[in-house]
Protein backbone atom coordinates (compact mmCIF):
# COMPACT_ATOMS: atom_id res chain seq x y z
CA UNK A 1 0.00 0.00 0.00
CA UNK A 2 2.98 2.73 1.01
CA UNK A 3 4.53 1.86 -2.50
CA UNK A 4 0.97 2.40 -4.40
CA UNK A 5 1.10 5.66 -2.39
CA UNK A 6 4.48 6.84 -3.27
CA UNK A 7 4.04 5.86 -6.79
CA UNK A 8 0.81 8.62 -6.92
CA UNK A 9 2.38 10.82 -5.30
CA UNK A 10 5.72 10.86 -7.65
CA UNK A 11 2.97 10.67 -10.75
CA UNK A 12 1.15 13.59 -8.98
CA UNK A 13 4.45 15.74 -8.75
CA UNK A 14 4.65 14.83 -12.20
CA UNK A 15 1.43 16.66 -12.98
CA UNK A 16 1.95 19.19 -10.84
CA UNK A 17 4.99 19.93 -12.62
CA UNK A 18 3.91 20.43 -16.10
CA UNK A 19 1.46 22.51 -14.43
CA UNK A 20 3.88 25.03 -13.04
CA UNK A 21 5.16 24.86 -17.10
CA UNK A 22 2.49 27.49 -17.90
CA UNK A 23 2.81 29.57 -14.83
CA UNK A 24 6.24 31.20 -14.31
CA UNK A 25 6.38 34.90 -15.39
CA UNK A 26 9.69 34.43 -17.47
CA UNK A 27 11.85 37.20 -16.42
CA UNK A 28 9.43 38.20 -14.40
CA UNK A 29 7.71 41.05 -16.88
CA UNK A 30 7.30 39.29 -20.21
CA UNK A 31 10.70 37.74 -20.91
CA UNK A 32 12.29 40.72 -20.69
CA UNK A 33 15.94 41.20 -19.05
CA UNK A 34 15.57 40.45 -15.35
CA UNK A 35 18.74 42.36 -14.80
CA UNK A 36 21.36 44.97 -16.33
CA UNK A 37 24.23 47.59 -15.12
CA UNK A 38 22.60 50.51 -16.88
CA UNK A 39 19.43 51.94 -14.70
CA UNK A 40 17.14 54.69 -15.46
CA UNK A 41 14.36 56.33 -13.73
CA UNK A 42 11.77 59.18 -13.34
CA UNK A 43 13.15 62.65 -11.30
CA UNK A 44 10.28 64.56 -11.85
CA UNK A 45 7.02 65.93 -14.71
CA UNK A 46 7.00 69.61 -14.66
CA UNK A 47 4.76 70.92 -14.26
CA UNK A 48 2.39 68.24 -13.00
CA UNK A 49 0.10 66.68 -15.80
CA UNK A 50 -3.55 65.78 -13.96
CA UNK A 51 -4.32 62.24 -14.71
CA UNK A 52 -1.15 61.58 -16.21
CA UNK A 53 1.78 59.28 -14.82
CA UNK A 54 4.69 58.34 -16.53
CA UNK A 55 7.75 55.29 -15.66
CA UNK A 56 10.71 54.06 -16.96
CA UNK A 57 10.67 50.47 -17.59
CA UNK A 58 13.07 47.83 -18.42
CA UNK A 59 16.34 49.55 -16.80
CA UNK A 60 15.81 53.14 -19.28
CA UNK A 61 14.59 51.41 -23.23
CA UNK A 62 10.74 52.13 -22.23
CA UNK A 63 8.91 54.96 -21.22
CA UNK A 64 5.30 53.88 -20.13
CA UNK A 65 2.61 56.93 -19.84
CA UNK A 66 -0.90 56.68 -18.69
CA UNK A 67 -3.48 59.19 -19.29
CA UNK A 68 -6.53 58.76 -17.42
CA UNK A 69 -7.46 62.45 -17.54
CA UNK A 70 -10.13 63.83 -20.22
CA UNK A 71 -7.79 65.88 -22.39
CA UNK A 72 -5.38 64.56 -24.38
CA UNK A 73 -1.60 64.00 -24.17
CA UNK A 74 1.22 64.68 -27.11
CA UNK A 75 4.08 63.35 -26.60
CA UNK A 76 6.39 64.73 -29.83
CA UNK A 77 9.16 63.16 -31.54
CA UNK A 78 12.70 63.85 -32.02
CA UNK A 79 12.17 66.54 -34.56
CA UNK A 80 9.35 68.05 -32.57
CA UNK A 81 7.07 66.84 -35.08
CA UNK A 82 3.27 65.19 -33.85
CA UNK A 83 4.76 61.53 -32.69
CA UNK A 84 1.47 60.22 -30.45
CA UNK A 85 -1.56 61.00 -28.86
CA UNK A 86 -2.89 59.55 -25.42
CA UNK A 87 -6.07 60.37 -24.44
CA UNK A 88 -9.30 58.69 -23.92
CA UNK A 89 -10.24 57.11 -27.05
CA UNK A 90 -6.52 54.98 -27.17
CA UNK A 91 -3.49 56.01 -28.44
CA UNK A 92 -2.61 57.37 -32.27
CA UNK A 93 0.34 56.91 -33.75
CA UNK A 94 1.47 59.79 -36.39
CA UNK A 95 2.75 57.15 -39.33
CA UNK A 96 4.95 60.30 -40.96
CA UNK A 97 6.48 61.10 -38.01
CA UNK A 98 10.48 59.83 -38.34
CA UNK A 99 10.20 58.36 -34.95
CA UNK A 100 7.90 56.26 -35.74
CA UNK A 101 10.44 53.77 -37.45
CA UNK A 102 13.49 54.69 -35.63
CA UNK A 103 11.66 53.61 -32.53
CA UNK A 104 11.59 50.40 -33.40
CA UNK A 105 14.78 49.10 -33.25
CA UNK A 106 16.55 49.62 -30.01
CA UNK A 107 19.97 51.42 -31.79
CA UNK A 108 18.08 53.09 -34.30
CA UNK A 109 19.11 51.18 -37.01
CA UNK A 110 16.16 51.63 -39.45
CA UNK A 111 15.60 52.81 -43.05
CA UNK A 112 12.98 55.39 -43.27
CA UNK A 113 10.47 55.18 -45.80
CA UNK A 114 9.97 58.03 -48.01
CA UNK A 115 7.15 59.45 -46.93
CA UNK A 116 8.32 59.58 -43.30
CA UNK A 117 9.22 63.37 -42.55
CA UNK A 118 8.91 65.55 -39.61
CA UNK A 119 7.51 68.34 -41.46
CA UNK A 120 4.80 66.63 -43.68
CA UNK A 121 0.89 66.93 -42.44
CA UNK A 122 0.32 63.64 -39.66
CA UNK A 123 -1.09 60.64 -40.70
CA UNK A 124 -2.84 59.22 -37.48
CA UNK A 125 -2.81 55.20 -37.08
CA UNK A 126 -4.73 54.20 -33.96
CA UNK A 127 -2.44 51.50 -32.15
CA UNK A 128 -4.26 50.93 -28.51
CA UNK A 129 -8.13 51.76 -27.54
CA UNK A 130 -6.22 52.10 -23.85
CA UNK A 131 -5.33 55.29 -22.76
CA UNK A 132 -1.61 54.19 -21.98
CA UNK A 133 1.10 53.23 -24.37
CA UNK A 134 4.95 51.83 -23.98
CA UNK A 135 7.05 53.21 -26.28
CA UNK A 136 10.92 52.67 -27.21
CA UNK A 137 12.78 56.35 -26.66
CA UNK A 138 16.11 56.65 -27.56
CA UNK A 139 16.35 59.80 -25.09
CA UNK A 140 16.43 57.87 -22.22
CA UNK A 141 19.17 54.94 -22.68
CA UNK A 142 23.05 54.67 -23.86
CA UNK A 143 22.63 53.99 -27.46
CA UNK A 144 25.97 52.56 -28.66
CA UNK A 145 25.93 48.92 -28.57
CA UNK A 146 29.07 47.00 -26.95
CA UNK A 147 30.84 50.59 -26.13
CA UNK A 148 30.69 51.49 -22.81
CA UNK A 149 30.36 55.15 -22.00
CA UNK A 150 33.65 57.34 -21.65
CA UNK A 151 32.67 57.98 -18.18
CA UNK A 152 33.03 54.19 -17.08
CA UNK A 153 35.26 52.89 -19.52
CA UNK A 154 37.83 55.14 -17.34
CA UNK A 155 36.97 54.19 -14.59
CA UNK A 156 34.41 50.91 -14.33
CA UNK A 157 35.03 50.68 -10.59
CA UNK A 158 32.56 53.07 -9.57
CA UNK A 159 28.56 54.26 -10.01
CA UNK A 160 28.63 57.00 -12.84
CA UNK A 161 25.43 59.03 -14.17
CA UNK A 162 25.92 58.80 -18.05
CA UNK A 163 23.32 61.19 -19.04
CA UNK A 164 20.50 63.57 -17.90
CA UNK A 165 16.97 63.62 -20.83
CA UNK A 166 14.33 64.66 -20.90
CA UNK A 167 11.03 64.00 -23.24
CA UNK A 168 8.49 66.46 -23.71
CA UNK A 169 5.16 66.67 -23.80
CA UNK A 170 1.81 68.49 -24.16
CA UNK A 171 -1.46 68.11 -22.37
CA UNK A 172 -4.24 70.26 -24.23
CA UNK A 173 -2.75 73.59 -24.08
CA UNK A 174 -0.58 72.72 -21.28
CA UNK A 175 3.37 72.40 -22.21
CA UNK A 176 5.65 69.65 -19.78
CA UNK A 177 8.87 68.02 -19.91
CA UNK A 178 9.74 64.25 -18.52
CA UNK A 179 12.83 64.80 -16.67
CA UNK A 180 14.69 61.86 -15.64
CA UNK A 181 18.58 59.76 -15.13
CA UNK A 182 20.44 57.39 -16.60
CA UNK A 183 23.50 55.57 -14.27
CA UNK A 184 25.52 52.87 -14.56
CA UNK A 185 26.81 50.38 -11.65
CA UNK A 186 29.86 48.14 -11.54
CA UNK A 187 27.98 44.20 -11.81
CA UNK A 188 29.11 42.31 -8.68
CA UNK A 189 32.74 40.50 -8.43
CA UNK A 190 32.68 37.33 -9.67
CA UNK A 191 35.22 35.95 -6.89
CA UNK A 192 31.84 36.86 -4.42
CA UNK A 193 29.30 35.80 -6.56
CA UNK A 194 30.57 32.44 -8.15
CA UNK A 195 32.37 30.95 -4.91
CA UNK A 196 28.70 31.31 -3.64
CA UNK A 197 27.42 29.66 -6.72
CA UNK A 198 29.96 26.72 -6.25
CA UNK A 199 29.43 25.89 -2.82
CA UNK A 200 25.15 25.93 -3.09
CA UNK A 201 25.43 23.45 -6.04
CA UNK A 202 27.94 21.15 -5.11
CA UNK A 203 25.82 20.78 -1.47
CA UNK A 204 22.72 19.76 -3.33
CA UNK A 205 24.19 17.43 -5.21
CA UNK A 206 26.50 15.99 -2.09
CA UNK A 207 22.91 16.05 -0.47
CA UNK A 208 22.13 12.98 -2.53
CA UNK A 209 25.43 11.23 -3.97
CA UNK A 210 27.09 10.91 -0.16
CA UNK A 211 25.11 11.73 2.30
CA UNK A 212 23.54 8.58 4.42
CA UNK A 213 20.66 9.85 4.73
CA UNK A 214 18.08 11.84 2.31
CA UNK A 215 17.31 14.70 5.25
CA UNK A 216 19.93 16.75 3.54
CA UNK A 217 18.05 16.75 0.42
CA UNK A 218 15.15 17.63 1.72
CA UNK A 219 16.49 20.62 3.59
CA UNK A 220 17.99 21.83 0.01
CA UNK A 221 14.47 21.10 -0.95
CA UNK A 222 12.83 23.28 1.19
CA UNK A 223 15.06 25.91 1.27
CA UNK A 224 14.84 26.20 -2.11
CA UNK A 225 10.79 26.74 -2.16
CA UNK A 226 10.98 29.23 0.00
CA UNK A 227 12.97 30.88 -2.55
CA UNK A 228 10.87 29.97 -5.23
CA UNK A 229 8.11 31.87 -3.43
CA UNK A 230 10.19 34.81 -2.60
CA UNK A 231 11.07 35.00 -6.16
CA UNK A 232 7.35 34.70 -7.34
CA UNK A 233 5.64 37.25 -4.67
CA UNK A 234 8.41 39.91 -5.67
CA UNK A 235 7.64 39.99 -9.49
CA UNK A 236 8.21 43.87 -10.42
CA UNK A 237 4.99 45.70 -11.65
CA UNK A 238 4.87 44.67 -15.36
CA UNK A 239 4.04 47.47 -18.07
CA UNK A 240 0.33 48.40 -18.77
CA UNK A 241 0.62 45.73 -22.04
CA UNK A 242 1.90 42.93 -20.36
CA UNK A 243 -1.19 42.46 -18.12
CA UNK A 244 -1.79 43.41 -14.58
CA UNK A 245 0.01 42.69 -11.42
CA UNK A 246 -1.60 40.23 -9.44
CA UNK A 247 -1.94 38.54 -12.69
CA UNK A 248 1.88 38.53 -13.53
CA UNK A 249 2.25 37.15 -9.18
CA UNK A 250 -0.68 34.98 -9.52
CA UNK A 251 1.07 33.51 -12.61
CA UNK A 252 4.64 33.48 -10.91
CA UNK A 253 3.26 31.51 -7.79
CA UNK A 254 1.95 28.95 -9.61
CA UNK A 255 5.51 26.78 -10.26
CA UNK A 256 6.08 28.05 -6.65
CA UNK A 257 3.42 26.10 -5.03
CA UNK A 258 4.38 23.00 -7.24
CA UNK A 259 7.71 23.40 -5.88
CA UNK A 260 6.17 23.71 -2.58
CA UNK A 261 4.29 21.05 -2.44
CA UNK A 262 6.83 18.65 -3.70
CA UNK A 263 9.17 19.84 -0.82
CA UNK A 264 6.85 19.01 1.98
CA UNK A 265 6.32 15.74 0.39
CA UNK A 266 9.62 14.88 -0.12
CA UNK A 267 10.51 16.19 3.32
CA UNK A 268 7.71 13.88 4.58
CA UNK A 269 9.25 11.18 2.84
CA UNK A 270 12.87 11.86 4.18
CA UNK A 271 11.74 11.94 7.47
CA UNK A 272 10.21 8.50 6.99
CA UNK A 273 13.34 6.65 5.81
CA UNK A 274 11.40 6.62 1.89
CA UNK A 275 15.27 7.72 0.17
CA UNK A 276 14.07 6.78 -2.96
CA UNK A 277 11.31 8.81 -3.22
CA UNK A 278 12.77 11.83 -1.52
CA UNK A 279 15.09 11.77 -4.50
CA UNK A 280 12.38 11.25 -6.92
CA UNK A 281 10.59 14.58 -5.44
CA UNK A 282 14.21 16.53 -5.76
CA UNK A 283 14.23 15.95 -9.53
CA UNK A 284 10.80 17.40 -9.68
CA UNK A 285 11.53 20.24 -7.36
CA UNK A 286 14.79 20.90 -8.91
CA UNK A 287 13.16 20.74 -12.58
CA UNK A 288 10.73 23.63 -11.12
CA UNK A 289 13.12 25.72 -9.57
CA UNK A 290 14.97 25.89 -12.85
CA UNK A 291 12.07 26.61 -14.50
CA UNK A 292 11.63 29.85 -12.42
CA UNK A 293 15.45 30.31 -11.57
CA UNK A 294 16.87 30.95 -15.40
CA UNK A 295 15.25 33.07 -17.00
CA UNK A 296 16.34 35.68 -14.46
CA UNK A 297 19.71 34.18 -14.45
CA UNK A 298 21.40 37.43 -15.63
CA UNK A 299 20.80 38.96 -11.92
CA UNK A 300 23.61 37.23 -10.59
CA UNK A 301 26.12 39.20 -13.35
CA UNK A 302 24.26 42.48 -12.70
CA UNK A 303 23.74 45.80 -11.20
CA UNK A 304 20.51 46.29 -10.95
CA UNK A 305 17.33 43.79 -10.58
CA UNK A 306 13.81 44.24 -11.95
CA UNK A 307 11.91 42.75 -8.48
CA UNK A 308 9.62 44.40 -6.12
CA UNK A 309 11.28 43.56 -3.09
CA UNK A 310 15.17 44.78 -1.95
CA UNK A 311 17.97 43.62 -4.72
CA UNK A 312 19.61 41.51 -2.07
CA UNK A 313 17.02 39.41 -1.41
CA UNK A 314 16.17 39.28 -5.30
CA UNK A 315 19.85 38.20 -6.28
CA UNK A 316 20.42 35.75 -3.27
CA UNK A 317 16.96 34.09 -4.61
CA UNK A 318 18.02 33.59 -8.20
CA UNK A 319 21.32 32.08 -7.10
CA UNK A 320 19.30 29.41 -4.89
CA UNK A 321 16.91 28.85 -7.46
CA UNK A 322 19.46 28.32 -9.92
CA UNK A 323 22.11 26.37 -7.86
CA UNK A 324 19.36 24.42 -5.65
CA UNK A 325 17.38 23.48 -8.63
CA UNK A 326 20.46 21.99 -10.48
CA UNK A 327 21.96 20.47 -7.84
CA UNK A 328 18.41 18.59 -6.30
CA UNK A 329 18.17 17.34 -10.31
CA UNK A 330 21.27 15.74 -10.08
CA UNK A 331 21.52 14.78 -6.72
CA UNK A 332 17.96 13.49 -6.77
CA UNK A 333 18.82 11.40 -9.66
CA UNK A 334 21.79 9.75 -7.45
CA UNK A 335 19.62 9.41 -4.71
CA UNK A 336 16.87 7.90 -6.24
CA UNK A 337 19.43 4.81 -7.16
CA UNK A 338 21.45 4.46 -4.20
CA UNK A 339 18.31 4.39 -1.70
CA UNK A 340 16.07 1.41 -1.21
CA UNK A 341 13.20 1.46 1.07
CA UNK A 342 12.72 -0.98 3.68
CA UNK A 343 9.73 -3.76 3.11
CA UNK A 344 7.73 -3.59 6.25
CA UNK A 345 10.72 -2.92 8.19
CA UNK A 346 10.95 -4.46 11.60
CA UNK A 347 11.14 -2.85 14.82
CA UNK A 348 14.72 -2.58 15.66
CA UNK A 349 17.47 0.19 14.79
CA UNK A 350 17.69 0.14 10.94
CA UNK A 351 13.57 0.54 10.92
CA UNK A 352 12.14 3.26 8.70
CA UNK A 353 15.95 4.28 8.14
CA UNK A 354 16.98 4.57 3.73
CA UNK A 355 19.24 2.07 3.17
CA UNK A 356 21.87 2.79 0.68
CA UNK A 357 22.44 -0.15 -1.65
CA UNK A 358 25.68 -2.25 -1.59
């Protein structure tokens, strides 16, 4: 009957795993990059637009505005020529205005088509019925690709602002200007970062290639979905087209609880001398903390995080999520060979202990 048992359970985990397949928020916001040196943000809207917010997103390439007033918003483009309009009906997009194509590549590495010039008479496209749009702005991020800026190629030791833009913009008759920062932070030291690394992975594994008993690997298992749920309830706000917030956690905790509830089972089953299946479990949790763990594996070579909560707590996360999850897919593969479990054990010393075979 206990081996009918463990058998659901493991095809259960199984389930639940696929499951969690559909639920992580890759990168948290969309697939985007979970981490980077360069950060930009907000300093101020002057003067203050009713109804209107604006945010940087995705570490200074976005600007995200929302309009929930009545009157309109401009927002022009490089030339000062009519680039979009926000307002209450959606957002229009001005298809002669220049910026309209160099927008869409990050570097600004477009062709314009002939008809695109700042001075001719707009063309209005509607692109959104919301009254908030993302938009690619070159004004707000470093736009030479693989070149560092002077200021930190001299000295890449050290925080450094590389610029100061600002984006205007018009509200009815009312004329403002986004204000806002770009820096740059020196990534972490690899001699801190991948000793760390090292030392998590090679535990997990030990956890079930050596150790006598599977307790180890259930520790590493539960450790590891507490991360998993760290990592999920600290998604970052995603932008007003990726979908909502609770969504984006709701989404995100999904994998987490898989993970979650394969750790209490497979601590359950450590505890009860069942090595075999505790290792069976690890490989299931380890499979979902990867699933959640790599896609934001750039925060551990980063400045700056994209996560709700404090960047510490974001970056030590990722690394257990990472390291934990490999090393309980490994080591629960080991495990799962080298323990048998007892037949109706008898009362005596070696009951309900894993016995590692011969």
């Amino acid at each position: 009957m206990n081996r009918t048992a463990g058998r659901l359970l493991t095809v259960l985990a199984g389930v639940l795993a696929l499951l969690g397949l559909a639920g992580p928020a890759s990168a948290h916001v969309g697939g985007e990059a979970a981490g980077s040196d360069f950060d930009g943000r907000v300093t101020s809207v002057s003067p203050a637009l009713p109804g209107v917010s604006v945010r940087i997103l995705q570490f200074g390439d976005e600007l995200e505005l929302v309009n929930e007033s009545d009157a309109e918003v401009l927002v022009p483009g490089y030339s000062g020529e009519p680039y979009l309009r926000i307002g209450p009906d959606g957002v229009w997009r001005n298809s002669q205005s220049p910026a309209t194509y160099i927008n869409l590549d990050r570097y600004g590495r477009t062709s314009l088509p002939e008809h695109a010039d700042a001075l001719a008479e707009p063309e209005w496209q509607q692109v959104s019925t919301e009254p908030a749009y993302v938009w690619h702005d070159h004004r707000t991020h470093w736009m030479s690709e693989h070149v560092l800026p002077p200021q930190v190629a001299a000295d890449p030791t050290r925080a450094h602002v590389v610029s100061e833009w600002t984006v205007p913009l018009r509200q009815g008759s009312t004329d403002a200007e986004v204000a806002g920062v770009l820096t740059w932070s020196p990534p972490p030291s690899p001699w801190v970062v991948w000793p760390v690394v090292a030392a998590l992975l090679l535990t997990a594994v030990a956890a079930g290639l050596v150790a006598r008993t599977p307790r180890l690997l259930a520790a590493s298992m539960a450790v590891g979905a507490v991360a998993a749920l760290w990592h999920a309830v600290a998604t970052p706000e995603p932008s007003v087209s990726a979908g909502s917030h609770v969504g984006a956690v709701v989404s995100a905790l999904m994998p987490a609880g898989a993970a979650l509830l394969c750790a209490v089972l497979g601590v359950r089953a450590a505890y009860r001398g069942r090595g075999a299946m505790t290792g069976l479990l690890a490989v299931v949790t380890g499979w979902l903390l990867l699933v959640q763990g790599l896609p934001d594996v750039d925060v551990l070579w980063t400045a700056t995080i994209a996560s709700a909560g404090p960047q510490l707590l974001a970056r030590i996360a990722v690394t257990l999520l990472v390291t934990l999850g490999t090393g309980l897919v490994l080591g629960g593969i080991a495990a799962a060979r080298r323990f048998r479990e007892a037949d109706a054990p008898a009362a005596g010393a070696g009951a309900g202990r894993a016995l590692p075979v011969s």
